[in-house]
PDB file of N, CA and C in Angstrom:
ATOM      1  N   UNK A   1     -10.876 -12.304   8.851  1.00  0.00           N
ATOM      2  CA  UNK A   1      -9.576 -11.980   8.269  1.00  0.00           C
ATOM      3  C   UNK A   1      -8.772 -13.270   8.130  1.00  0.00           C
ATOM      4  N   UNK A   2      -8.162 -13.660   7.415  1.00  0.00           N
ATOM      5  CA  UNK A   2      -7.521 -14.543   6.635  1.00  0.00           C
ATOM      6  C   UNK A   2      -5.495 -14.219   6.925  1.00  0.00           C
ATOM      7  N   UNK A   3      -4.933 -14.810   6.956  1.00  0.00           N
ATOM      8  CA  UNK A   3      -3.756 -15.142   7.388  1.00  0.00           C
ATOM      9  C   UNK A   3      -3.052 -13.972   5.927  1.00  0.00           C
ATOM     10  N   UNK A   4      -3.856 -14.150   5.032  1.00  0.00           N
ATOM     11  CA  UNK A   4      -3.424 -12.522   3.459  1.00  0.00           C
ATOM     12  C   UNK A   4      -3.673 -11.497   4.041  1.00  0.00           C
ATOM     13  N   UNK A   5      -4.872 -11.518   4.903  1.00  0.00           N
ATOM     14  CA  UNK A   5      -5.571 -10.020   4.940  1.00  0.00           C
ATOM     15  C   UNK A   5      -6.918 -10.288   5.275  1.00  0.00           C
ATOM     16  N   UNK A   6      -7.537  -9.040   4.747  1.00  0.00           N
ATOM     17  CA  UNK A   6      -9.195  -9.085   4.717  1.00  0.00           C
ATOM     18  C   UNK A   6      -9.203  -8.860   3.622  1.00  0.00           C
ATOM     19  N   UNK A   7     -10.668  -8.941   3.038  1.00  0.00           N
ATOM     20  CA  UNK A   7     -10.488  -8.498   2.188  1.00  0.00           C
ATOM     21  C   UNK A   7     -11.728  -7.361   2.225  1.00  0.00           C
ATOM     22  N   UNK A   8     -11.578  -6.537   1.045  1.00  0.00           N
ATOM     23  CA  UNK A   8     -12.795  -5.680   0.883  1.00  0.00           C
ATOM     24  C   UNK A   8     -13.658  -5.169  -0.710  1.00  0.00           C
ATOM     25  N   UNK A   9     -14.516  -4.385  -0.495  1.00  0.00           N
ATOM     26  CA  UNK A   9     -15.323  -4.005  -1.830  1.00  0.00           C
ATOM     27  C   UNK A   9     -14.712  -2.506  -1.955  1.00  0.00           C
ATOM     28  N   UNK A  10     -14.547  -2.936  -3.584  1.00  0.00           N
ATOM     29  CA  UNK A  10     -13.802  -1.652  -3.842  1.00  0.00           C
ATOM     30  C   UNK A  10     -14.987  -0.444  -3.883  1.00  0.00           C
ATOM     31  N   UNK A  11     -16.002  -0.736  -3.867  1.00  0.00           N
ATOM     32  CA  UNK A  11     -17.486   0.420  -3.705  1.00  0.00           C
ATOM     33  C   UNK A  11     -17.762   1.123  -2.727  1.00  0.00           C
ATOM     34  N   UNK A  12     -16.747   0.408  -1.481  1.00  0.00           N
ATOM     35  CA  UNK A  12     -16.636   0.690  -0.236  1.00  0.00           C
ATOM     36  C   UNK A  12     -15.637   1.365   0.419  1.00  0.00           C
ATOM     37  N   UNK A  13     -14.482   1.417  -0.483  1.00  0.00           N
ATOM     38  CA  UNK A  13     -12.871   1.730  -0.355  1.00  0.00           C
ATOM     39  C   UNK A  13     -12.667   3.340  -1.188  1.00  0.00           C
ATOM     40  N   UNK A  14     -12.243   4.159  -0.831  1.00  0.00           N
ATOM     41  CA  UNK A  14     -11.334   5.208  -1.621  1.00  0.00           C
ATOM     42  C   UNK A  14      -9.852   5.605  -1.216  1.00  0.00           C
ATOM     43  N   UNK A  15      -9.575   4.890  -1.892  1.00  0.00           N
ATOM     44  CA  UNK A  15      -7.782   5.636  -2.117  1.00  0.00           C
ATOM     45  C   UNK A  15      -6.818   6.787  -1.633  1.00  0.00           C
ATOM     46  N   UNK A  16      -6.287   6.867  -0.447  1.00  0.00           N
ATOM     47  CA  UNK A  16      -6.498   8.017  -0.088  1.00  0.00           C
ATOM     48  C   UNK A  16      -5.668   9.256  -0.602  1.00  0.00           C
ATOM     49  N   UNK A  17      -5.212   8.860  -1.494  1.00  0.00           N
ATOM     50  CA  UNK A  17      -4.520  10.206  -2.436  1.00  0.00           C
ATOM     51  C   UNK A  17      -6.012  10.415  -3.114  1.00  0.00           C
ATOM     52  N   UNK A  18      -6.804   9.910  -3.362  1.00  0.00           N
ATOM     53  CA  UNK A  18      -8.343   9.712  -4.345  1.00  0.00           C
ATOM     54  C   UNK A  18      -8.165   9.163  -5.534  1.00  0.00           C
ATOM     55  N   UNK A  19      -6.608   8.410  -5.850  1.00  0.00           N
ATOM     56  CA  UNK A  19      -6.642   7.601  -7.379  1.00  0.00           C
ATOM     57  C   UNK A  19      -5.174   6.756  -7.054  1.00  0.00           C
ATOM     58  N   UNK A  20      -5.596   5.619  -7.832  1.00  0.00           N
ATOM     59  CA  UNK A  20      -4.689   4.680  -8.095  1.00  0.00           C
ATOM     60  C   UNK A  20      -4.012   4.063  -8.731  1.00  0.00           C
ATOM     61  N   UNK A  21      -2.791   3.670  -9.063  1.00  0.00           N
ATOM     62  CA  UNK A  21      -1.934   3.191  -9.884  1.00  0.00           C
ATOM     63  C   UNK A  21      -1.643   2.052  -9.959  1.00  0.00           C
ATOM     64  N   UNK A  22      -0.929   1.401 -11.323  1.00  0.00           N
ATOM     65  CA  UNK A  22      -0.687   0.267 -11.315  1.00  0.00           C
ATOM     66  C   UNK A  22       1.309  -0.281 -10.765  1.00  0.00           C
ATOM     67  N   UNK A  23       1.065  -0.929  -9.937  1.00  0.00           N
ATOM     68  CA  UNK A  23       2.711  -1.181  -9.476  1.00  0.00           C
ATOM     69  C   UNK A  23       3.350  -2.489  -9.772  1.00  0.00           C
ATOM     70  N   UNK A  24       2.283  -3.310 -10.532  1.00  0.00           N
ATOM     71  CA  UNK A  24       2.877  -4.685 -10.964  1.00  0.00           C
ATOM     72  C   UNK A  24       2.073  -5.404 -11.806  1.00  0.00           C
ATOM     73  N   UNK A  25       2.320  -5.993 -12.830  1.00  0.00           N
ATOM     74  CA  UNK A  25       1.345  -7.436 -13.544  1.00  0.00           C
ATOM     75  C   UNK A  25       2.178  -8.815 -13.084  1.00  0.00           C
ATOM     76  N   UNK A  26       1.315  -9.364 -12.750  1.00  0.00           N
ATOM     77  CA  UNK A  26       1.398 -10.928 -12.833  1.00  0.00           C
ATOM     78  C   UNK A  26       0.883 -11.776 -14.095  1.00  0.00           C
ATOM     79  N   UNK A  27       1.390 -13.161 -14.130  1.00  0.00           N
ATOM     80  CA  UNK A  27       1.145 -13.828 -14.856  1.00  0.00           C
ATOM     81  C   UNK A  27       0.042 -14.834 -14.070  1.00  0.00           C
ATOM     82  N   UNK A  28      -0.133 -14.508 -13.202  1.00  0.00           N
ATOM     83  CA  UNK A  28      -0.746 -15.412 -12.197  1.00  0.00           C
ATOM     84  C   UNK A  28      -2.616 -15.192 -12.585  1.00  0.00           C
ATOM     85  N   UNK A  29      -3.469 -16.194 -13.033  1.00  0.00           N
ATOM     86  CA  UNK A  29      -5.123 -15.657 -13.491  1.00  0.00           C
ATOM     87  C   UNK A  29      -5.221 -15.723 -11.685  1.00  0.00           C
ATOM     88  N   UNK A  30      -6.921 -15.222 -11.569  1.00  0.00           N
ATOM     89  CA  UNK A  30      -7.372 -14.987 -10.817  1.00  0.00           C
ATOM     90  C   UNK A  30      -7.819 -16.574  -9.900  1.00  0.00           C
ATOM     91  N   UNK A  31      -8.405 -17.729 -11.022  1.00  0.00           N
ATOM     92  CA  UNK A  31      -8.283 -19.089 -10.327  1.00  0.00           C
ATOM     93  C   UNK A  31      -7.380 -19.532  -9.683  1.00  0.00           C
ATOM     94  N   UNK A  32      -6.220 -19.315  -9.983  1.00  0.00           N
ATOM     95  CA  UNK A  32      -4.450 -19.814  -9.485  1.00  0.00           C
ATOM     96  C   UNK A  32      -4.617 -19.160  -8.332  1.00  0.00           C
ATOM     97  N   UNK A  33      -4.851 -18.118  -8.129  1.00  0.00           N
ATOM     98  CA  UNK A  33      -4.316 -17.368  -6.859  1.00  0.00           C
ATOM     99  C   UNK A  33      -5.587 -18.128  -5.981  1.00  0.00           C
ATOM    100  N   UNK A  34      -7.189 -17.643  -6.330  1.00  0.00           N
ATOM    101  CA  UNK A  34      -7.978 -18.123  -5.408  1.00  0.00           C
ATOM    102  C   UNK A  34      -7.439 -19.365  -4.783  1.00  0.00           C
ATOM    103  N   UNK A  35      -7.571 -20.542  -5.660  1.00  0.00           N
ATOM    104  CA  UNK A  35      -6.899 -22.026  -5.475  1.00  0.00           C
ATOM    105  C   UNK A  35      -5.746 -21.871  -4.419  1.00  0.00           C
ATOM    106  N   UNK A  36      -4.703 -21.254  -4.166  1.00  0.00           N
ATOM    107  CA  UNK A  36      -3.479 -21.168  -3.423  1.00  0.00           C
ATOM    108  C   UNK A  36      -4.556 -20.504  -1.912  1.00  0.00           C
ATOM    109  N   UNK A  37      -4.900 -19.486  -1.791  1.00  0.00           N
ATOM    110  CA  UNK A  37      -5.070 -19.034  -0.968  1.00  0.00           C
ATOM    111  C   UNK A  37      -7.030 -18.707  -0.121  1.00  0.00           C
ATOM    112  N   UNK A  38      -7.691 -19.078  -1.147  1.00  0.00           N
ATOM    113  CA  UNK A  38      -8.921 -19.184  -0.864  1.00  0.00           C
ATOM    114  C   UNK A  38      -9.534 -18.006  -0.961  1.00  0.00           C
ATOM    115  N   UNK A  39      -9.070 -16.655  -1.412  1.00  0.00           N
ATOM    116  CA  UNK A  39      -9.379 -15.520  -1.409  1.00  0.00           C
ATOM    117  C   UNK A  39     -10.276 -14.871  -2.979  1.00  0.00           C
ATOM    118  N   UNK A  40     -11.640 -14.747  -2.785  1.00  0.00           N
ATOM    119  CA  UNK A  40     -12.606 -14.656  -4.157  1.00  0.00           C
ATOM    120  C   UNK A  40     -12.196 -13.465  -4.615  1.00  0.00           C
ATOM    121  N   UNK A  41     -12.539 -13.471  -5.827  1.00  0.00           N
ATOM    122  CA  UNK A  41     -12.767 -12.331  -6.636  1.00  0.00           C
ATOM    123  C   UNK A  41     -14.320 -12.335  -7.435  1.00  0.00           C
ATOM    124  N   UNK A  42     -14.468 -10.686  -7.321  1.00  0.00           N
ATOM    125  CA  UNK A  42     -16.107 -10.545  -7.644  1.00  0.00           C
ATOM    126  C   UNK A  42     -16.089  -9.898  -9.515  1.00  0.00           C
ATOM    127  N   UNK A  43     -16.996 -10.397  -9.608  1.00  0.00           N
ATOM    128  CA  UNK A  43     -17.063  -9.974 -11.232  1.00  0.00           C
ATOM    129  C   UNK A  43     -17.190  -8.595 -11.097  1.00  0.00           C
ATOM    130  N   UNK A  44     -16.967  -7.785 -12.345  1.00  0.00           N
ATOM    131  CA  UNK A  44     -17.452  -6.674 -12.882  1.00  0.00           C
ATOM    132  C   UNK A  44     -17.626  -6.229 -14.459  1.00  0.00           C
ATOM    133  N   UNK A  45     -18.080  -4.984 -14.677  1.00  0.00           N
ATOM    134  CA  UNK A  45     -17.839  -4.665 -15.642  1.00  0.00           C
ATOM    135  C   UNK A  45     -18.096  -3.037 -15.898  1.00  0.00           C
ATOM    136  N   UNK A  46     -16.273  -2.621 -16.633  1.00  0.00           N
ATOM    137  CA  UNK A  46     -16.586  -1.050 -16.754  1.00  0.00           C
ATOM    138  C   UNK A  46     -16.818  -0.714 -18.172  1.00  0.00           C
ATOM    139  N   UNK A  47     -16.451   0.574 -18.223  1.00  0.00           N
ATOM    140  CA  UNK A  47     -16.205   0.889 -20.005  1.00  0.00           C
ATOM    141  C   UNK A  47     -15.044   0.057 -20.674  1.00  0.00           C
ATOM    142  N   UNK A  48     -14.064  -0.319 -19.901  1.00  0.00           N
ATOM    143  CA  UNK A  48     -13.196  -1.103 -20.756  1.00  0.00           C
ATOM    144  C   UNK A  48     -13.687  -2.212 -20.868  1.00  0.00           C
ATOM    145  N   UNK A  49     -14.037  -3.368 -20.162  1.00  0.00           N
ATOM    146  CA  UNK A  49     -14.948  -4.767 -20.660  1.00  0.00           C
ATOM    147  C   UNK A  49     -14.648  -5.209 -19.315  1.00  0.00           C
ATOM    148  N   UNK A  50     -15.339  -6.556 -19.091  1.00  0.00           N
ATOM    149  CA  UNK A  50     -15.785  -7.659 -18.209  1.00  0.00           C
ATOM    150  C   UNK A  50     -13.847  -7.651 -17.168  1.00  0.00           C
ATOM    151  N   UNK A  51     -14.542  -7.796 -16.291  1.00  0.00           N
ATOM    152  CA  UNK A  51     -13.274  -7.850 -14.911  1.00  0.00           C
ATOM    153  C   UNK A  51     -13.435  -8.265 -14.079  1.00  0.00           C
ATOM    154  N   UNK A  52     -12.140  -9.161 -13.172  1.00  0.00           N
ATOM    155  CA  UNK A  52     -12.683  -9.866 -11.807  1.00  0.00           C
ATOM    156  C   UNK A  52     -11.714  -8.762 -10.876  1.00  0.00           C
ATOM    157  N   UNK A  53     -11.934  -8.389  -9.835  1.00  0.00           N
ATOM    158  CA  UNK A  53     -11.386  -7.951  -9.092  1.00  0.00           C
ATOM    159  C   UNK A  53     -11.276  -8.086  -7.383  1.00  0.00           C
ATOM    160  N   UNK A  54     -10.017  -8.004  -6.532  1.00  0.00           N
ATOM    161  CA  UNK A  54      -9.903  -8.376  -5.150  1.00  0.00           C
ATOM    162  C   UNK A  54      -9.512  -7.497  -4.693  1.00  0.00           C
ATOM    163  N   UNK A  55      -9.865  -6.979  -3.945  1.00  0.00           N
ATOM    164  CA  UNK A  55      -9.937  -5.740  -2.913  1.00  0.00           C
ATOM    165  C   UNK A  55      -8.789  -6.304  -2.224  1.00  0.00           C
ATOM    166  N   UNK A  56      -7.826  -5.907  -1.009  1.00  0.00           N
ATOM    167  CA  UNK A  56      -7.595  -7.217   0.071  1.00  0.00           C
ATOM    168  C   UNK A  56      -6.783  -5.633   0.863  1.00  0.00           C
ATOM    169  N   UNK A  57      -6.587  -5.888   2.494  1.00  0.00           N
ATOM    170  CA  UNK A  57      -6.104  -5.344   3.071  1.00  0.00           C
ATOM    171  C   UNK A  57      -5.186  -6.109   3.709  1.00  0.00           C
ATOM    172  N   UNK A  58      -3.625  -5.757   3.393  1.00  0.00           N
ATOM    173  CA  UNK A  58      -2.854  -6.804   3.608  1.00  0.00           C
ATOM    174  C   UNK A  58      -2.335  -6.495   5.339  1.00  0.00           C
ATOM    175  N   UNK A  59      -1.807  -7.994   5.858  1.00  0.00           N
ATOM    176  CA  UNK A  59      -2.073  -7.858   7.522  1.00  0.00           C
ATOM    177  C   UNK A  59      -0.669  -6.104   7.950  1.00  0.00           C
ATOM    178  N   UNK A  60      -0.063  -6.071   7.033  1.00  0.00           N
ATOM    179  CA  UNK A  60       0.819  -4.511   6.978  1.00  0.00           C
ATOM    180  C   UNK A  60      -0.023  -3.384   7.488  1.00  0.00           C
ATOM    181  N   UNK A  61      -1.856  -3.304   6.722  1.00  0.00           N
ATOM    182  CA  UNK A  61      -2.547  -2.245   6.826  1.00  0.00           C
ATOM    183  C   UNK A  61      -2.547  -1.704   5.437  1.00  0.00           C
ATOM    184  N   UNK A  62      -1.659  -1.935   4.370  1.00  0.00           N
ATOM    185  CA  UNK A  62      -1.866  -1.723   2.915  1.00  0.00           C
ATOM    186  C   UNK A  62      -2.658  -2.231   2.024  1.00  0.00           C
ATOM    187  N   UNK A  63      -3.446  -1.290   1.414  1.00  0.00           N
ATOM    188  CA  UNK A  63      -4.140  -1.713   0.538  1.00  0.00           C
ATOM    189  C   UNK A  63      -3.925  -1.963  -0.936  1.00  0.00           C
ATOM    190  N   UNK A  64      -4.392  -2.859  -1.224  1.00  0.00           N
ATOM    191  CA  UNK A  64      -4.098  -3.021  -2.653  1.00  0.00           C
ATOM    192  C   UNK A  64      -5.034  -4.026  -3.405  1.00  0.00           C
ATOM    193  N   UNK A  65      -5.343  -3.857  -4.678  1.00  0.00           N
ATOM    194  CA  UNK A  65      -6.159  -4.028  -5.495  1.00  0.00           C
ATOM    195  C   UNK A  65      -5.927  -5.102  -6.833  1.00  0.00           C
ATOM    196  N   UNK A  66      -6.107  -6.306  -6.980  1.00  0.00           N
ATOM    197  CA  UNK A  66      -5.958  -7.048  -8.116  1.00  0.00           C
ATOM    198  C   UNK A  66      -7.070  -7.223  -9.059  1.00  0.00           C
ATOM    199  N   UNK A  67      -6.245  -6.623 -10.616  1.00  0.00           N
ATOM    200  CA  UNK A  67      -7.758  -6.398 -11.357  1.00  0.00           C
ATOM    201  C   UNK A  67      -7.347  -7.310 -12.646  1.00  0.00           C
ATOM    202  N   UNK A  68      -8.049  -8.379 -13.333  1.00  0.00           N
ATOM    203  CA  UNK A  68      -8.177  -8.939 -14.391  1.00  0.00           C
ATOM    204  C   UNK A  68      -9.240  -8.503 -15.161  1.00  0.00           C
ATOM    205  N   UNK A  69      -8.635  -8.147 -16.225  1.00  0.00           N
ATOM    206  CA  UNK A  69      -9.600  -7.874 -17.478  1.00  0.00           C
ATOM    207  C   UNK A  69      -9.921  -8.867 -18.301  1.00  0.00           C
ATOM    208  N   UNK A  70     -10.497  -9.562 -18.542  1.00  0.00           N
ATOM    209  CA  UNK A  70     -11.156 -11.085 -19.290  1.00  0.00           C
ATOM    210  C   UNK A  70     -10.743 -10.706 -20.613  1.00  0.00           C
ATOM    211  N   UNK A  71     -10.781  -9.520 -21.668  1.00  0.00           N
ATOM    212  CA  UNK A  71     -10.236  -9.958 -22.855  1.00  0.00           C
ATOM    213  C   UNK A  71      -8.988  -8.880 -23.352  1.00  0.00           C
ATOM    214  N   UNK A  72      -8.406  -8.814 -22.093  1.00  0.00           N
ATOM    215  CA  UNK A  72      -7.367  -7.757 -22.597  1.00  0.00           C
ATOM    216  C   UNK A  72      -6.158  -7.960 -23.195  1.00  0.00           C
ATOM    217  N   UNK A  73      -5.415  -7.323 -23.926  1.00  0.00           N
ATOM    218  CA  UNK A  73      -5.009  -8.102 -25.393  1.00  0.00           C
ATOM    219  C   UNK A  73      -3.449  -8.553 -24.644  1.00  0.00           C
ATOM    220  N   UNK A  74      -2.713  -7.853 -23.088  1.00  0.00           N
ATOM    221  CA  UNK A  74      -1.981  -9.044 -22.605  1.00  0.00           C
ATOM    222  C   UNK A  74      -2.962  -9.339 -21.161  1.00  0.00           C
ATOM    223  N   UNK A  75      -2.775 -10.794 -21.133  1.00  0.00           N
ATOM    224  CA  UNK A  75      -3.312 -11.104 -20.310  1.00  0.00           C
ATOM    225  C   UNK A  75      -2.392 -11.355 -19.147  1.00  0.00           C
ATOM    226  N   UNK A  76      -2.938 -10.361 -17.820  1.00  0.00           N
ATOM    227  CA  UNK A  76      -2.215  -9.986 -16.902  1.00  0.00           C
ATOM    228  C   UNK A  76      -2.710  -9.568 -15.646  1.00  0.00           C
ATOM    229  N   UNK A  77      -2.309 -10.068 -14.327  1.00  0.00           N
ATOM    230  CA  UNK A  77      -2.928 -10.016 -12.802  1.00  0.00           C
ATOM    231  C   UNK A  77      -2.688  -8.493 -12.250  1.00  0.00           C
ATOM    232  N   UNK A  78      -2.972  -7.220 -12.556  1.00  0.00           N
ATOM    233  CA  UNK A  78      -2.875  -6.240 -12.123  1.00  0.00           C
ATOM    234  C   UNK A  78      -2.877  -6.042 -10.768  1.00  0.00           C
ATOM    235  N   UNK A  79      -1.828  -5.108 -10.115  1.00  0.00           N
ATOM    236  CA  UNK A  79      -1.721  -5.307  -8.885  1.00  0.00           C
ATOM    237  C   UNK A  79      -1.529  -3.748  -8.604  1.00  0.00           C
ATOM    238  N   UNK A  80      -2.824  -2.872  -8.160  1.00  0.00           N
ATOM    239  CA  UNK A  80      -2.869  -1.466  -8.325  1.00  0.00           C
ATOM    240  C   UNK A  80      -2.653  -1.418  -6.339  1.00  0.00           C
ATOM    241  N   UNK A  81      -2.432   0.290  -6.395  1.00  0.00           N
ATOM    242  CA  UNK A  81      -2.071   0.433  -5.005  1.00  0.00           C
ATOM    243  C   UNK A  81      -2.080   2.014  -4.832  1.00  0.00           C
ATOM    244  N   UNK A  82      -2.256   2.223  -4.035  1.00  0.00           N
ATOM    245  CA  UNK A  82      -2.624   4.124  -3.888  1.00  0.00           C
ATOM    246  C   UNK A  82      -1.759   4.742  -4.611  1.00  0.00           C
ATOM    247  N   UNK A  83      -1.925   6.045  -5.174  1.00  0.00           N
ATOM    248  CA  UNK A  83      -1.015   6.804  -6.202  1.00  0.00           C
ATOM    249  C   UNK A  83       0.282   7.118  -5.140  1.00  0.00           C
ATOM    250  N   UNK A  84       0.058   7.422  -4.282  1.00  0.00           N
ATOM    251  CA  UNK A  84       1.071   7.848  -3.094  1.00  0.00           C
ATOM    252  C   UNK A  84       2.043   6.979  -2.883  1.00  0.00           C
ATOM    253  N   UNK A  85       1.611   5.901  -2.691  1.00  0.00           N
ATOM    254  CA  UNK A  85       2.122   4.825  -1.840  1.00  0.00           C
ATOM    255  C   UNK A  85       3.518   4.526  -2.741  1.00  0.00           C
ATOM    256  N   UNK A  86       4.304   3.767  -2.117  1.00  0.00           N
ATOM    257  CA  UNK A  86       5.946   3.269  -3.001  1.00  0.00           C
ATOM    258  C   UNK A  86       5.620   1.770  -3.703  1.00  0.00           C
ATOM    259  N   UNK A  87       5.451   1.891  -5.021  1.00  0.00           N
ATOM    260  CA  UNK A  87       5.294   0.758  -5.148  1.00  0.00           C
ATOM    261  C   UNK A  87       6.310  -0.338  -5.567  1.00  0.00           C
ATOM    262  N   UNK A  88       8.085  -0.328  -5.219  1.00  0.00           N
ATOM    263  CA  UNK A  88       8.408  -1.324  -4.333  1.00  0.00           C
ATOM    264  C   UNK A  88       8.186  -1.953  -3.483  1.00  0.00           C
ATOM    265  N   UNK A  89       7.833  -0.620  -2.575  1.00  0.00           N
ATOM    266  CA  UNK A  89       8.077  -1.257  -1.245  1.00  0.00           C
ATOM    267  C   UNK A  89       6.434  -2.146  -1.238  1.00  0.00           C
ATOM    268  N   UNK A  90       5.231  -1.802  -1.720  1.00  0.00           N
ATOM    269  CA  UNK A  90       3.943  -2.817  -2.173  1.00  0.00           C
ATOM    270  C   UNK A  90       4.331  -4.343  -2.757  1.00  0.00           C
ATOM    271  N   UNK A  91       5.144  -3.805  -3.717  1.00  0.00           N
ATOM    272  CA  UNK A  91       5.586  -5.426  -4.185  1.00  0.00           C
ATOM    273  C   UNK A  91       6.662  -6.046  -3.048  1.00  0.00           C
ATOM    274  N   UNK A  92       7.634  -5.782  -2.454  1.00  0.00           N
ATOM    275  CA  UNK A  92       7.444  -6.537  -1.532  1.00  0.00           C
ATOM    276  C   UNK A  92       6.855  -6.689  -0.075  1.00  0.00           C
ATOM    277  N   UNK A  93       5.964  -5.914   0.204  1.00  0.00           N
ATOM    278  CA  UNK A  93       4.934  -6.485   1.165  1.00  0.00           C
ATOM    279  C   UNK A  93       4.216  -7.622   0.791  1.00  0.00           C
ATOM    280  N   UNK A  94       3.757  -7.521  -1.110  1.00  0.00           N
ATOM    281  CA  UNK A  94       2.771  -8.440  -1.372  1.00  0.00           C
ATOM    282  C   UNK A  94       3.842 -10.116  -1.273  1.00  0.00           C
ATOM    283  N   UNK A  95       5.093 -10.223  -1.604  1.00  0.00           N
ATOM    284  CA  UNK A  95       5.801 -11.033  -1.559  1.00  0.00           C
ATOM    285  C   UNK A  95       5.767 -11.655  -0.513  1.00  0.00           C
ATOM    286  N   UNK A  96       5.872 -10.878   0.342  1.00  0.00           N
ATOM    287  CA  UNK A  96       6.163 -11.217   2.221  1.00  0.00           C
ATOM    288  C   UNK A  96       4.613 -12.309   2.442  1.00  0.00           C
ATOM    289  N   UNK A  97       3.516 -11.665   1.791  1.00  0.00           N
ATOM    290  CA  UNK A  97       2.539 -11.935   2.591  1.00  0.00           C
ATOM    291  C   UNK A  97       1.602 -13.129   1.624  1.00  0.00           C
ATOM    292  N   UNK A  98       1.799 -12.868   0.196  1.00  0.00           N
ATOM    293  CA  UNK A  98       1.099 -13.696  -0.762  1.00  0.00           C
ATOM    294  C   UNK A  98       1.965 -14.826  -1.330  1.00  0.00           C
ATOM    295  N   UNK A  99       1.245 -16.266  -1.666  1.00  0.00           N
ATOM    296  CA  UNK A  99       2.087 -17.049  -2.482  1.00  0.00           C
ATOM    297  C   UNK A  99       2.363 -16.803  -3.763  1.00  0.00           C
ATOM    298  N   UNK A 100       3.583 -15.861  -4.380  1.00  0.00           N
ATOM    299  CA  UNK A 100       3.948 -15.350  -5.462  1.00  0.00           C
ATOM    300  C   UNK A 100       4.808 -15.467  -5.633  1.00  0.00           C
ATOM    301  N   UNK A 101       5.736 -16.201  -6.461  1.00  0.00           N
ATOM    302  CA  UNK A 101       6.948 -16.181  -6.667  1.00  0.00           C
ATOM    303  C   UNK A 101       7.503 -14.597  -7.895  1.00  0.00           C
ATOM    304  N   UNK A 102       8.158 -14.379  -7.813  1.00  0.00           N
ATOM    305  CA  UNK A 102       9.134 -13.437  -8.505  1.00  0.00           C
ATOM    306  C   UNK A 102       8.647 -13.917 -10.482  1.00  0.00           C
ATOM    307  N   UNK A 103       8.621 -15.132 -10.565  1.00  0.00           N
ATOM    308  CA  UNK A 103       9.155 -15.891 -11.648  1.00  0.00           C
ATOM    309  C   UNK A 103       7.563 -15.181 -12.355  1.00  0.00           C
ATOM    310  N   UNK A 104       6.447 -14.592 -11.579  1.00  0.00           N
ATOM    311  CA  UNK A 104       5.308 -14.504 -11.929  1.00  0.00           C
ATOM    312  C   UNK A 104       4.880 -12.829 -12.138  1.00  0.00           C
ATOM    313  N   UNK A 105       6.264 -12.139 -11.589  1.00  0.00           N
ATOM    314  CA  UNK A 105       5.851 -10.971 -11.787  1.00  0.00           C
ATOM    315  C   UNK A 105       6.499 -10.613 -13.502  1.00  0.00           C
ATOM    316  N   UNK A 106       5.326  -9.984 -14.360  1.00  0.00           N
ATOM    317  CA  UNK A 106       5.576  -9.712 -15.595  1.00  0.00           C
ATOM    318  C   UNK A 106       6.032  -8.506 -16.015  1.00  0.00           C
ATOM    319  N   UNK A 107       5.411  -7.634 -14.973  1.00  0.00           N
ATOM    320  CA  UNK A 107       5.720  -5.979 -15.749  1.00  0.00           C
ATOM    321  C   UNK A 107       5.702  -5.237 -14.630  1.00  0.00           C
ATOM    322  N   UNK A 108       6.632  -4.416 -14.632  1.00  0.00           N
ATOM    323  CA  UNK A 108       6.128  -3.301 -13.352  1.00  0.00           C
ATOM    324  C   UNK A 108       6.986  -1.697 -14.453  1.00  0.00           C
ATOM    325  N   UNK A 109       6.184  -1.006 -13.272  1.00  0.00           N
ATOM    326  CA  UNK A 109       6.229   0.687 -14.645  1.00  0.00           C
ATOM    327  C   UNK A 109       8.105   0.525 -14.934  1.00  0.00           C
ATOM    328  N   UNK A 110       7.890   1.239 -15.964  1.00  0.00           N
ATOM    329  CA  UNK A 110       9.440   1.357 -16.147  1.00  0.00           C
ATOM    330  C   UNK A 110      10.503   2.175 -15.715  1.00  0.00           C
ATOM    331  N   UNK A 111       9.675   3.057 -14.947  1.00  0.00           N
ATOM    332  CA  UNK A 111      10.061   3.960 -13.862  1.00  0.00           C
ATOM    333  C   UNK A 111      10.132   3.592 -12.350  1.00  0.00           C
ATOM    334  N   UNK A 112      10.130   2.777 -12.399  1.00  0.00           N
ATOM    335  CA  UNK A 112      10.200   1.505 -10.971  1.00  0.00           C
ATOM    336  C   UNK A 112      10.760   0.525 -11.095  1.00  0.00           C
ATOM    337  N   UNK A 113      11.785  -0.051 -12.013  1.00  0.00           N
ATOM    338  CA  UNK A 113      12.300  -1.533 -12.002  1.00  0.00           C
ATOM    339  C   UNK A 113      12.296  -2.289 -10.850  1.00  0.00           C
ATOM    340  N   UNK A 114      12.031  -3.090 -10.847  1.00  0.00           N
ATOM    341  CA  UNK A 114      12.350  -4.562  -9.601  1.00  0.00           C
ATOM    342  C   UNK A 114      13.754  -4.189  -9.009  1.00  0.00           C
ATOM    343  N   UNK A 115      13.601  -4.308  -7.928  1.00  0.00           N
ATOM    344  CA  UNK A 115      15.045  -4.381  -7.318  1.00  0.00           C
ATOM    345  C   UNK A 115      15.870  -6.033  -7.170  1.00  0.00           C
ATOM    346  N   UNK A 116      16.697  -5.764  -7.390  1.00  0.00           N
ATOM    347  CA  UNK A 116      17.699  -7.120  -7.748  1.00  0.00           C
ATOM    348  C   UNK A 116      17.284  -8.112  -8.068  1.00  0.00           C
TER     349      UNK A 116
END
């Protein structure tokens, strides 16, 4: 475990509502973040196209999920998290615990604005 978290395989993980949502995009690629913090991401690929993705269990006990899609038409650090879960209060755990500045978060639902 790593001073972020652990991390894990999402093949290995289920969600415990059983599905997950998206609570933030970054502008941040998947190299930037590795580079800052040393934490890999494993290739994939679904029906939508080619993806890197990071499992990570943050030292809180929250889980959450960063997914890049290689040709998706905005290019953006997805930051998914149990359907249940508050995803404020996710974005700032991930703040607390990851090197992310604010300046990097791009989108979050529009039914959730950023707080201040």
């Amino acid at each position: 475990m790593s001073q972020y978290g652990r991390t894990f395989r999402l093949g290995d993980y289920k969600w415990p509502s059983g599905i997950d949502r998206s609570a933030a995009m970054f502008a941040t690629p998947p190299e930037i973040l590795t580079a800052r913090t040393g934490l890999q991401f494993e290739s994939g690929v679904d029906d939508l196209d080619y993806f890197r993705e990071l499992g990570l269990e943050l030292p809180s006990g929250r889980h959450v999920v960063f997914l890049w899609y290689e040709r998706a038409p905005v290019q953006g650090l997805r930051l998914q998290i149990d359907a249940a879960d508050d995803p404020a209060s996710a974005r700032a755990d991930l703040f607390a615990t990851l090197p992310f500045t604010k300046n990097e978060l791009i989108w979050v639902p529009e039914s959730d604005p950023p707080a201040g």
